[in-house]
Protein backbone atom coordinates (compact mmCIF):
# COMPACT_ATOMS: atom_id res chain seq x y z
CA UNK A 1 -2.63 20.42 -219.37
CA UNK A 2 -5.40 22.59 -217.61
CA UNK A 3 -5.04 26.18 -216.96
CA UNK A 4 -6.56 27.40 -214.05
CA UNK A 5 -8.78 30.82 -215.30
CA UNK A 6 -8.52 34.10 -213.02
CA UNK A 7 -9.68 36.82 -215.50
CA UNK A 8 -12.60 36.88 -218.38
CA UNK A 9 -13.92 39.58 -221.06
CA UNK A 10 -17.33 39.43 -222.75
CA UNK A 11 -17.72 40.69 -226.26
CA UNK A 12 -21.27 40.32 -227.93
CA UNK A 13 -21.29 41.01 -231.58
CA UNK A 14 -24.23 42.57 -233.39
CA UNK A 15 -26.09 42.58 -236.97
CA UNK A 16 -27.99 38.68 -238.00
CA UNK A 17 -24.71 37.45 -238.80
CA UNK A 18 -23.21 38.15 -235.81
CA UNK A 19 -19.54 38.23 -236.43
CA UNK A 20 -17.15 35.42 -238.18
CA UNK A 21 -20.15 33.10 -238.14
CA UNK A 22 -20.12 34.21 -233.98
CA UNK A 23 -22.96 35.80 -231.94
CA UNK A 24 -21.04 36.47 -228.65
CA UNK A 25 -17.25 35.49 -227.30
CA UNK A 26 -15.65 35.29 -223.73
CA UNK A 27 -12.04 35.73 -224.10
CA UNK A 28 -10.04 33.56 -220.90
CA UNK A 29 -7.12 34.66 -219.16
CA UNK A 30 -4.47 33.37 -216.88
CA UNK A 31 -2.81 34.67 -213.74
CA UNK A 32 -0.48 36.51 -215.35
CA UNK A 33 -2.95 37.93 -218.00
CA UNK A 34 -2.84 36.06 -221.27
CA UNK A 35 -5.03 34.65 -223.39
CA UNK A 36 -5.43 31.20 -222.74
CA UNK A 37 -8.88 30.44 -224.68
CA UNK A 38 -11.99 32.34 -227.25
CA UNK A 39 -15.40 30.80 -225.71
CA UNK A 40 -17.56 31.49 -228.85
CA UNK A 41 -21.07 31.14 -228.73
CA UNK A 42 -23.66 30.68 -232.07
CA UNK A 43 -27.03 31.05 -232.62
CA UNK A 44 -29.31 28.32 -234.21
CA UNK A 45 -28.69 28.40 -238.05
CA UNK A 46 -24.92 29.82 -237.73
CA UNK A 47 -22.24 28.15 -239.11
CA UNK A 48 -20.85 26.00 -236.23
CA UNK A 49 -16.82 25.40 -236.00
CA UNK A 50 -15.16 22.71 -234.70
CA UNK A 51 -12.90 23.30 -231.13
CA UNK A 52 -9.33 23.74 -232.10
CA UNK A 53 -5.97 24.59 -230.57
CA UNK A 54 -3.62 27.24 -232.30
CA UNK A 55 -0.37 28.86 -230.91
CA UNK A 56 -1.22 27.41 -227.25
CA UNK A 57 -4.72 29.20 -227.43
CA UNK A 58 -7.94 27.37 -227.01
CA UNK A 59 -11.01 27.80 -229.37
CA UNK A 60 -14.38 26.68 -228.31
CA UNK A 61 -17.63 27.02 -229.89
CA UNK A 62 -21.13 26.32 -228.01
CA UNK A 63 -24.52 26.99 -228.99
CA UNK A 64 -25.77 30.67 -227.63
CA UNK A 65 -27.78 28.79 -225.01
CA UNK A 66 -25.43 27.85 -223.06
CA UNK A 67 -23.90 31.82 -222.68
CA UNK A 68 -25.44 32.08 -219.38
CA UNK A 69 -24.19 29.02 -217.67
CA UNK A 70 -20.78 29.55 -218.40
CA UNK A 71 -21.16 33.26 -217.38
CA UNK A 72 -22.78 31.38 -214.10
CA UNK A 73 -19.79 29.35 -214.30
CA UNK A 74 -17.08 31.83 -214.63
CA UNK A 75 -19.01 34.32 -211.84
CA UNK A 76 -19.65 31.69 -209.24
CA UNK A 77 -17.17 29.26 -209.05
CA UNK A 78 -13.27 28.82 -208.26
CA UNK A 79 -11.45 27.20 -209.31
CA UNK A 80 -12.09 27.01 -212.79
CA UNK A 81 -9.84 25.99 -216.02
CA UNK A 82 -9.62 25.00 -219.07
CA UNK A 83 -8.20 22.85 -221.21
CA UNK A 84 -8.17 20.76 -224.74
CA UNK A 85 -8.42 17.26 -225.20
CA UNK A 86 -9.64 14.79 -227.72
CA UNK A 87 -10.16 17.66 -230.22
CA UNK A 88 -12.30 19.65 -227.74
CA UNK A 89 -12.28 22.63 -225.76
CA UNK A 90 -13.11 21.48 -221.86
CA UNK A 91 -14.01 24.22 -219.21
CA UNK A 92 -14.34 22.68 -215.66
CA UNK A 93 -14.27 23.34 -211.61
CA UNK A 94 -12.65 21.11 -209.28
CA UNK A 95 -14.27 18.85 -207.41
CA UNK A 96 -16.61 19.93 -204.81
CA UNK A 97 -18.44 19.09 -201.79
CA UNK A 98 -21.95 18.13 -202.22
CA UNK A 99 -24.03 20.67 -200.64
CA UNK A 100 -21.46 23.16 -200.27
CA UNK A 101 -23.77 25.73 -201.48
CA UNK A 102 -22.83 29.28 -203.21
């Protein structure tokens, strides 16, 4: 079941190694303010987990590069949710209108 997102915090961690094998994480909340998912992010060479599901909260891992379009993601667009499936962490919109613009 999707959860539509309404709130998100940023954490970046520091030192090579990052933290638990992490380089930067963007917690996702519901309306009513709980944590429905961890969006971890790793640099080349890191240690790379698998998505998982634990105690209703999602964990997804992508690759650093992509920090900035889910940033672009969570800043720009609305609806947006998330969800786990297939023994993966999924973070979509709804569909839109092509050439709706911002």
């Amino acid at each position: 079941m999707a959860t539509e997102i309404k709130k998100y915090h940023i954490l970046f961690y520091g030192s090579p190694k990052g933290y638990q094998t992490n380089r930067a994480q963007i917690a996702l909340y519901d309306a009513k303010s709980r944590v429905k998912a961890y969006v971890r992010f790793n640099d080349p060479g890191m240690f790379f987990e698998n998505d998982y599901e634990s105690n209703g909260i999602i964990h997804m891992h992508l690759p650093s590069a992509m920090f900035e379009n889910v940033l672009d993601v969570l800043r720009n667009e609305k609806p947006v949710y998330i969800y786990f499936a297939q023994n993966r962490g999924f973070l979509s919109t709804s569909a839109e209108p092509v050439g709706e613009g911002e």
